[in-house]
Protein backbone atom coordinates (compact mmCIF):
# COMPACT_ATOMS: atom_id res chain seq x y z
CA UNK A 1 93.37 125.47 84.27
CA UNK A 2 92.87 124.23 87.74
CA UNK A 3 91.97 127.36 89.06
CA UNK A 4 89.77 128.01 86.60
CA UNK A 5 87.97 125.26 86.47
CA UNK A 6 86.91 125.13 89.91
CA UNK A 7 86.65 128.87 90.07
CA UNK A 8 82.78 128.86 90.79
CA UNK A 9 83.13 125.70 93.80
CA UNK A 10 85.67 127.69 95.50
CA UNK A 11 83.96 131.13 95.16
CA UNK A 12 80.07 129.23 96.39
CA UNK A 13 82.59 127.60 99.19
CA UNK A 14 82.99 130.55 100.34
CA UNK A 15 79.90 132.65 100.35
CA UNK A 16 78.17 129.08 101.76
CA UNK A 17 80.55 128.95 104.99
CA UNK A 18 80.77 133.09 105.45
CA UNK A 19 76.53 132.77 105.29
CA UNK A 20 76.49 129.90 107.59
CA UNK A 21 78.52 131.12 110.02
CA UNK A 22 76.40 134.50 109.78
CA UNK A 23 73.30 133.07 110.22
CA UNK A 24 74.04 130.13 112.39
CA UNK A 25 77.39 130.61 114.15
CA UNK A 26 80.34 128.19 114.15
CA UNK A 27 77.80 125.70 114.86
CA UNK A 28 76.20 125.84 111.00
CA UNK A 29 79.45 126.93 109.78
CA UNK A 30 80.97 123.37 110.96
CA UNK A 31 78.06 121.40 110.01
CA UNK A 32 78.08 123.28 106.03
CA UNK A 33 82.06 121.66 105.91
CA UNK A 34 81.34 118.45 107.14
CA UNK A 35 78.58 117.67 104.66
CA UNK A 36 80.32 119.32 101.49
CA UNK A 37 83.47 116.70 102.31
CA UNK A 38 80.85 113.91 103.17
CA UNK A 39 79.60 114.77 99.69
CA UNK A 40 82.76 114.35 97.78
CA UNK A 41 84.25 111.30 99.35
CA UNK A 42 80.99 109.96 98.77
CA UNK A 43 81.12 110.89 94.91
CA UNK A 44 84.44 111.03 94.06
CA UNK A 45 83.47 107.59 91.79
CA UNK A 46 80.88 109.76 90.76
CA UNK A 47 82.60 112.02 88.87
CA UNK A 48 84.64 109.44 87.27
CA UNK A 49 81.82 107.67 85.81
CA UNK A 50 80.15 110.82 84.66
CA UNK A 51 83.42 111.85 82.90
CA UNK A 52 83.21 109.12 80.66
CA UNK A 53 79.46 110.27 79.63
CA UNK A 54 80.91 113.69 79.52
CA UNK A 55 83.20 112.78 76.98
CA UNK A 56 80.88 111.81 74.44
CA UNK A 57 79.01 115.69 75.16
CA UNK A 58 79.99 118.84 73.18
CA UNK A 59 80.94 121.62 74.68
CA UNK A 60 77.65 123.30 74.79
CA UNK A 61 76.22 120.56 76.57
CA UNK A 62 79.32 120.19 78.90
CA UNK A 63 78.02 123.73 80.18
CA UNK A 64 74.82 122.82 80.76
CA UNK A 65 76.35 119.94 83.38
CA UNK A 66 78.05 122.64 85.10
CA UNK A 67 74.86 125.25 84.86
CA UNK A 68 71.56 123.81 84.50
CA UNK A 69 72.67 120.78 85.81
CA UNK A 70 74.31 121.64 88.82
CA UNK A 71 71.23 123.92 90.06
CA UNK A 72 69.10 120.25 89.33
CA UNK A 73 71.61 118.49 91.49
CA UNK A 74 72.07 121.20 94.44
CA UNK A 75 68.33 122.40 94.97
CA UNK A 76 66.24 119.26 92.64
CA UNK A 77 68.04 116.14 94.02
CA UNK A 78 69.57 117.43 98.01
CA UNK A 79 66.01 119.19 98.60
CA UNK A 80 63.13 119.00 96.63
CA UNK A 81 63.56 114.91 95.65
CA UNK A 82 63.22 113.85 99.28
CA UNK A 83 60.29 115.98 100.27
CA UNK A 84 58.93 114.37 96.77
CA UNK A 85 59.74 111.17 98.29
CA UNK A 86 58.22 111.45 101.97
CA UNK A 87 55.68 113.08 100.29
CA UNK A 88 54.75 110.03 98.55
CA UNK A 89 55.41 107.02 100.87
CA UNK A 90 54.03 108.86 103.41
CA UNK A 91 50.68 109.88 101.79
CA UNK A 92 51.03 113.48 102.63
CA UNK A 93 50.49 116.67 100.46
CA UNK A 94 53.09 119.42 99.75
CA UNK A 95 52.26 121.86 102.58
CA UNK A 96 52.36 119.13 105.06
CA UNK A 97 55.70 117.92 103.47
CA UNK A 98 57.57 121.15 103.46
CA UNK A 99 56.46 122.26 106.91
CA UNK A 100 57.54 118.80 108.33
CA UNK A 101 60.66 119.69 106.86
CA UNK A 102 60.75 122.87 108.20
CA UNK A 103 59.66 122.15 111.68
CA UNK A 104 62.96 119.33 111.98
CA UNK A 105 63.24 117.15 114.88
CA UNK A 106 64.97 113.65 115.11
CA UNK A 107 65.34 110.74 113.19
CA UNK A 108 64.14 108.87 116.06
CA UNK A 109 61.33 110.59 116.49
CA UNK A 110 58.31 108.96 114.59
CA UNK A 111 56.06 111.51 112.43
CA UNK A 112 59.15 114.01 112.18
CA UNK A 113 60.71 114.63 108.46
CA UNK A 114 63.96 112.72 109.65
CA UNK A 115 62.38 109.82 110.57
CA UNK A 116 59.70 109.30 107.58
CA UNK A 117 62.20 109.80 105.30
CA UNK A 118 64.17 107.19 107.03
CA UNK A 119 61.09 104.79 106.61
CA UNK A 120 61.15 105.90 103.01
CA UNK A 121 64.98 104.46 102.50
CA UNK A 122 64.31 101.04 101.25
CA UNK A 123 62.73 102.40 98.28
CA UNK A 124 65.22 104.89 97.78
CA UNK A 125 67.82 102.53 98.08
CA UNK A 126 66.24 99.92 95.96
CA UNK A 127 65.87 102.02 93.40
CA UNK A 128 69.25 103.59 93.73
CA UNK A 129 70.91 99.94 94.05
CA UNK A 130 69.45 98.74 91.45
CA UNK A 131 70.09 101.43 88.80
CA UNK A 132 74.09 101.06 89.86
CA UNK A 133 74.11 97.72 89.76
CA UNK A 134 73.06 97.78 86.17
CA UNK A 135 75.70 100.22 85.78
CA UNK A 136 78.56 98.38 87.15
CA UNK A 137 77.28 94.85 85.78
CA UNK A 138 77.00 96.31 82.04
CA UNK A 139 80.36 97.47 82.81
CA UNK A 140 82.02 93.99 83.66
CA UNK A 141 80.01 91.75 81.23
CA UNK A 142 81.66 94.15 78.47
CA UNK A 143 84.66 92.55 76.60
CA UNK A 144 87.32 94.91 76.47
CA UNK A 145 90.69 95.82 75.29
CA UNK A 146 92.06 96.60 78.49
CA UNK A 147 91.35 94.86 81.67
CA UNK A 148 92.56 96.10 85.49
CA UNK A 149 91.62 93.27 87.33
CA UNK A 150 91.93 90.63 84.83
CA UNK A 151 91.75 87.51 86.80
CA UNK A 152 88.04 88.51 87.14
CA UNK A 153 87.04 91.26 84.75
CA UNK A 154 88.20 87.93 81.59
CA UNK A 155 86.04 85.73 82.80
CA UNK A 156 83.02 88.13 83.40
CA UNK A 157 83.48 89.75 79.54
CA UNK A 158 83.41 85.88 78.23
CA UNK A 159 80.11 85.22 80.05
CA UNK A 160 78.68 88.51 79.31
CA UNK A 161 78.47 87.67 75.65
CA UNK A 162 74.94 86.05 76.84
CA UNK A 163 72.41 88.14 76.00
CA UNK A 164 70.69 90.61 78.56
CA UNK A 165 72.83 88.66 81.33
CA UNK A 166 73.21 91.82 83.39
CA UNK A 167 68.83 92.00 83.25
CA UNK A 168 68.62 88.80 84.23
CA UNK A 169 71.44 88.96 87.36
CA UNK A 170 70.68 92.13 88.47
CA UNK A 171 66.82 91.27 88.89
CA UNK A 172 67.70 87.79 90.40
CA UNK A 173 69.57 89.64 93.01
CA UNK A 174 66.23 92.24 93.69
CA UNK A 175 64.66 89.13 94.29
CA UNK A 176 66.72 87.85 96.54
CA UNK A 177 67.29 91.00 98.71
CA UNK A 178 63.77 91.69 98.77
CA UNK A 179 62.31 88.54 99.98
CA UNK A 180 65.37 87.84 102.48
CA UNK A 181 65.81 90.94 104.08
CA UNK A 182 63.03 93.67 102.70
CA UNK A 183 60.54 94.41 105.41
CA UNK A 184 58.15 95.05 102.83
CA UNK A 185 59.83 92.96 100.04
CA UNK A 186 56.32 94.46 97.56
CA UNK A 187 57.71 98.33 97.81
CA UNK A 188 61.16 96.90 97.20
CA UNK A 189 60.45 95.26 94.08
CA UNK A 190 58.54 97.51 92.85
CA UNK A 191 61.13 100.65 93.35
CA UNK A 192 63.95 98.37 92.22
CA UNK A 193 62.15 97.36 88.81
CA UNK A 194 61.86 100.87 88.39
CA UNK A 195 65.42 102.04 89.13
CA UNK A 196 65.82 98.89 86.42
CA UNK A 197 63.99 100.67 83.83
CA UNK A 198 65.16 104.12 84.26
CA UNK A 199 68.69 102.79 83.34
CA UNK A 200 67.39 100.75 80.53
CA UNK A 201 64.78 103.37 79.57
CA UNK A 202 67.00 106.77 79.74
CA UNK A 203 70.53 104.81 78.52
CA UNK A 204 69.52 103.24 75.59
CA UNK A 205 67.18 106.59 74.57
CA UNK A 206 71.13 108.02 74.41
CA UNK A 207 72.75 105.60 72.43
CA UNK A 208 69.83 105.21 70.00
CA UNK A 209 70.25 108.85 69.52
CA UNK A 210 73.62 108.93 69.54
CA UNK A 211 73.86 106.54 67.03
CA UNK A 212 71.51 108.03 64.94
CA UNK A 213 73.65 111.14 64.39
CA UNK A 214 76.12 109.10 63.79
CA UNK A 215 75.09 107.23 61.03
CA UNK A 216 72.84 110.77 59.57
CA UNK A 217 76.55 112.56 59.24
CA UNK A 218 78.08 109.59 57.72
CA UNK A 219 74.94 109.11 55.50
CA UNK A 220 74.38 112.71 54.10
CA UNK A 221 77.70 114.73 54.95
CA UNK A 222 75.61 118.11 56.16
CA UNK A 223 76.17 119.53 59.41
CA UNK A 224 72.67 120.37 60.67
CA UNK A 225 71.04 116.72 60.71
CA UNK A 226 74.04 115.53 62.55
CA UNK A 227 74.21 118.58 65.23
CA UNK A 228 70.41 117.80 66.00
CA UNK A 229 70.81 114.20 66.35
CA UNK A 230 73.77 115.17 68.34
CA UNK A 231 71.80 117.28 70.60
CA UNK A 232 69.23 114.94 70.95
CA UNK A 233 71.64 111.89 72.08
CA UNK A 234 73.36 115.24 74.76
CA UNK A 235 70.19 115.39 76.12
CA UNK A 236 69.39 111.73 76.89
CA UNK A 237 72.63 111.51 78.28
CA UNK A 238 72.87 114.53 80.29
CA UNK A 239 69.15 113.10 81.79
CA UNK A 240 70.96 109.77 82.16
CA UNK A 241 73.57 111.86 84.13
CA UNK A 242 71.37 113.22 86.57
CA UNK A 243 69.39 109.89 87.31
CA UNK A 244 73.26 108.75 88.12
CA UNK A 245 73.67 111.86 90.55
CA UNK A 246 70.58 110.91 92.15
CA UNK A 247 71.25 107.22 92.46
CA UNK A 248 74.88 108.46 94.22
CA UNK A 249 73.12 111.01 96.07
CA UNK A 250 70.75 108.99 97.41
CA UNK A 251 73.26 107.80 100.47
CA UNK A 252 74.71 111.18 101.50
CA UNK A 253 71.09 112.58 101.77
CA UNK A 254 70.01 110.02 104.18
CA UNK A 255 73.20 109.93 106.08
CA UNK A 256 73.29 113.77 105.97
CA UNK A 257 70.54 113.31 109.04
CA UNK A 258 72.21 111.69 111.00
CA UNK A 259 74.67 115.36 111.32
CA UNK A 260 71.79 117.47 111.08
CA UNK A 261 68.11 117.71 110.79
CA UNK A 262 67.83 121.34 109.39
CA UNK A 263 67.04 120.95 105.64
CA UNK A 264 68.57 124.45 104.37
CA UNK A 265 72.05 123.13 105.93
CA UNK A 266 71.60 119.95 104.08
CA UNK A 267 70.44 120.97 100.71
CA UNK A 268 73.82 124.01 101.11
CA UNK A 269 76.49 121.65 102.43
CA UNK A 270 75.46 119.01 99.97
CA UNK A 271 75.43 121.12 97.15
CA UNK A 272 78.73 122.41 97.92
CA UNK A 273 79.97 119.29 97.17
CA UNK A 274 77.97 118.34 94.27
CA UNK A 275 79.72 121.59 92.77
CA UNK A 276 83.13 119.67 93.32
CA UNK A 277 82.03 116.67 92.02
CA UNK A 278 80.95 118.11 88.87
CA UNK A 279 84.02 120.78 88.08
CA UNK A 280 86.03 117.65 88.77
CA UNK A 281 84.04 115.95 86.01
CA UNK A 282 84.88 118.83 83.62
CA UNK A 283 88.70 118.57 84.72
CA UNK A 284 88.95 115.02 84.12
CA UNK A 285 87.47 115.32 80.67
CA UNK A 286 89.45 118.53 79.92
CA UNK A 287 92.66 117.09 80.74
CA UNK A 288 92.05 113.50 79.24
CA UNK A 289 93.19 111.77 82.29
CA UNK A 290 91.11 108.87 81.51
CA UNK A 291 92.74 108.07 78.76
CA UNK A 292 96.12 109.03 80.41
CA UNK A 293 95.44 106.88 83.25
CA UNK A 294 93.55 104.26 81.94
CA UNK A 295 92.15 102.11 85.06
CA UNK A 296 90.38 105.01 86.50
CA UNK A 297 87.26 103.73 85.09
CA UNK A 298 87.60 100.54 86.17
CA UNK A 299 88.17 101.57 89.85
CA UNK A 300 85.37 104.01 89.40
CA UNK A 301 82.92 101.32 88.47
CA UNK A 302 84.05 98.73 91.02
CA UNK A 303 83.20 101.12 93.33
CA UNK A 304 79.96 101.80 92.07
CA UNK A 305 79.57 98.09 92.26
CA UNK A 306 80.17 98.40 95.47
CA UNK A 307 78.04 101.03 96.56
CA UNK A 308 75.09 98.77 94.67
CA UNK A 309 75.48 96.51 96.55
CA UNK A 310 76.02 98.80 100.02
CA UNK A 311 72.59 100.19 98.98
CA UNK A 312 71.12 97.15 98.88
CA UNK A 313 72.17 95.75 102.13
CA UNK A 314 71.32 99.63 103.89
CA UNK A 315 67.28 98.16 102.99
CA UNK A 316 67.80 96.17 106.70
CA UNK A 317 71.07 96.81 107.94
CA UNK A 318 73.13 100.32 109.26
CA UNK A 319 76.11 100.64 107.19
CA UNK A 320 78.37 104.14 108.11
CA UNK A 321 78.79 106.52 105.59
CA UNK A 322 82.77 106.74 106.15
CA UNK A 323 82.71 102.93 105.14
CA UNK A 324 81.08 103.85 102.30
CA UNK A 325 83.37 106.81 101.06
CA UNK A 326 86.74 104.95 101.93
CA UNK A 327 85.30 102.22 99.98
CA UNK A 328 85.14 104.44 96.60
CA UNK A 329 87.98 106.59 97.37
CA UNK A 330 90.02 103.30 97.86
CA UNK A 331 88.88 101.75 94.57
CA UNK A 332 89.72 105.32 92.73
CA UNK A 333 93.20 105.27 94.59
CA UNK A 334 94.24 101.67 93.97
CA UNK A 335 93.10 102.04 90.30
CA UNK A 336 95.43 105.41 89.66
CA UNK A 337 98.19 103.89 91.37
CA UNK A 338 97.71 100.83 88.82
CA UNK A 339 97.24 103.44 86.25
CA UNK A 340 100.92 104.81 86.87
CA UNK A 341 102.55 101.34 87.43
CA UNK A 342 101.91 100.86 83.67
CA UNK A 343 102.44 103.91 82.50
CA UNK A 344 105.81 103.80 84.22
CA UNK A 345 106.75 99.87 82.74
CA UNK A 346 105.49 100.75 79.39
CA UNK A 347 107.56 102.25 76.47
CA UNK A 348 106.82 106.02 75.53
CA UNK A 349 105.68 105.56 72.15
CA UNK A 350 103.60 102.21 72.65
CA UNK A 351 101.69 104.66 75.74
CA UNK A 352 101.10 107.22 73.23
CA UNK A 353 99.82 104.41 70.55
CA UNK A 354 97.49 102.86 73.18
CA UNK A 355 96.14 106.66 74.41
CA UNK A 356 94.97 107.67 71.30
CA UNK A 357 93.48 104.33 70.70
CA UNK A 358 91.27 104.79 74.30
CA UNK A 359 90.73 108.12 73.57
């Protein structure tokens, strides 16, 4: 199953680093490694998270994560979303864009594509923060059966019974970031509002779905009202799954610069990655390891908490991409290791009770 599931990531691997190293030497063919593991240990959270949306998909929909959505990720969000981007804060039109891109040159060069999409980051990572912050807080203010860290995660369910509290905290800290440390605390606010109400606006379109179809197959027992409501609530959340790839990709992108300036060897590395990430969604959710190992999730979003909150601080101040990665990869790894702990104190049958109950 392994080897099937990440059949395509291995074979892409592959023809990626053979086509580098064609057309650029050792040189490219370095550069096209480096950014595909920069990718993953910068999304391994990622594909956590996504499994647990992935769970609710059918198969059908499941494919089009690993087709459709995987060509959105690779050449929509690693190429064409940041020329979109300089493109927009920097007032210029498509051609310009694209042959900014094309001509390269350093991040520390003003005018170049490095550098204005550099100038572009605080709105990138305001929006990006902002849409994982709502994320992780919905996450924590959620009262649930099983807690990891429960001298925290208790306390945070009990106050979470307030209504909208995760609204209300997550745009209290926008304010704060943006008039504190935001250069231009206007283009901050405004981008983090928005990352706001793509998470409220492309979530809740899912669960409304969702539990329309739901209650239609309850309601009048045929098959075809409840498949379309089904496929209705897939979509919203495989849209609400790419808006999360973007938020997470968000990071790597701009850090991929500081590597390389050639855009091809960005958008290839990067994707190479992303094609990890997301056959590693499909394996977790194939294999039920969430519900095997059952603080996975709760590592994954304390991480994304984390990276929120990384994002939001990146609006002034440098932080290294490693820091970043062995911040999520350490969250993922405590979390399993947790995960096995109980599985190892618990009795057989009450672990079997409590996975079917998760799952």
């Amino acid at each position: 199953m392994l080897l099937k599931t990440f059949k395509w990531p291995l074979a892409v691997t592959v023809v990626a680093l053979v086509g580098a190293f064609i057309l650029g030497g050792p040189t490219a063919f370095g550069l096209v490694a480096i950014l595909a593991v920069l990718e993953i240990s910068l999304s391994f959270d990622n594909a956590v998270v996504n499994a647990t949306v992935l769970e609710r998909m059918n198969p059908f929909w499941q494919k089009i994560f690993l087709s459709i959505g995987i060509i959105i990720a690779v050449f929509g969000m690693r190429l064409i979303f940041p020329l979109i981007i300089v493109g927009i804060t920097a007032h210029l039109n498509p051609i310009e864009v694209v042959q900014k891109a094309l001509d390269g040159g350093s991040v520390d060069t003003p005018g170049t594509y490095a550098h204005l999409l550099h100038d572009a980051h605080p709105a990138i990572a305001a929006f990006g923060g902002m849409f994982l912050l709502m994320l992780f807080l919905d996450f924590v203010f959620e009262d649930r059966e099983i807690a990891w860290l429960a001298w925290i995660e208790r306390p945070l369910a009990k106050v979470g019974k307030l209504d909208q509290l995760s609204v209300v905290v997550a745009l209290a800290a926008l304010v704060v970031v943006a008039q504190t440390i935001a250069e231009h605390p206007d283009t901050v606010m405004v981008s983090g509002v928005l990352g706001l109400l793509v998470y409220l606006l492309v979530g809740g379109l899912g669960d409304l779905f969702e539990e329309a179809g739901e209650h239609e197959e309850v309601e009048d027992g045929g098959p075809g009202s409840a498949v379309q409501a089904a496929g209705k609530a897939a979509f919203f959340l495989f849209l609400y799954l790419e808006v999360l790839d973007a938020s997470f990709s968000f990071d790597g992108v701009i850090g991929a610069f500081a590597i390389t300036q050639d855009i091809f060897i960005i958008a290839v590395g990067l994707g190479v990655g992303a094609m990890y990430i997301r056959s590693l969604t499909v394996f977790l959710v194939r294999r039920g390891t969430l519900s095997e190992y059952v603080y996975l999730e709760h590592g994954a979003m304390w991480a994304i908490g984390a990276l929120a909150v990384i994002l939001l601080i990146t609006i002034k101040y440098e932080v290294p991409e490693i820091v970043t990665g062995l911040i999520g990869v350490g969250f993922i790894a405590l979390a399993f290791i947790s995960s096995l702990i109980r599985r190892r104190n618990e009795p057989a049958e009450e672990r079997e009770n409590e996975t079917l109950t998760v799952g």
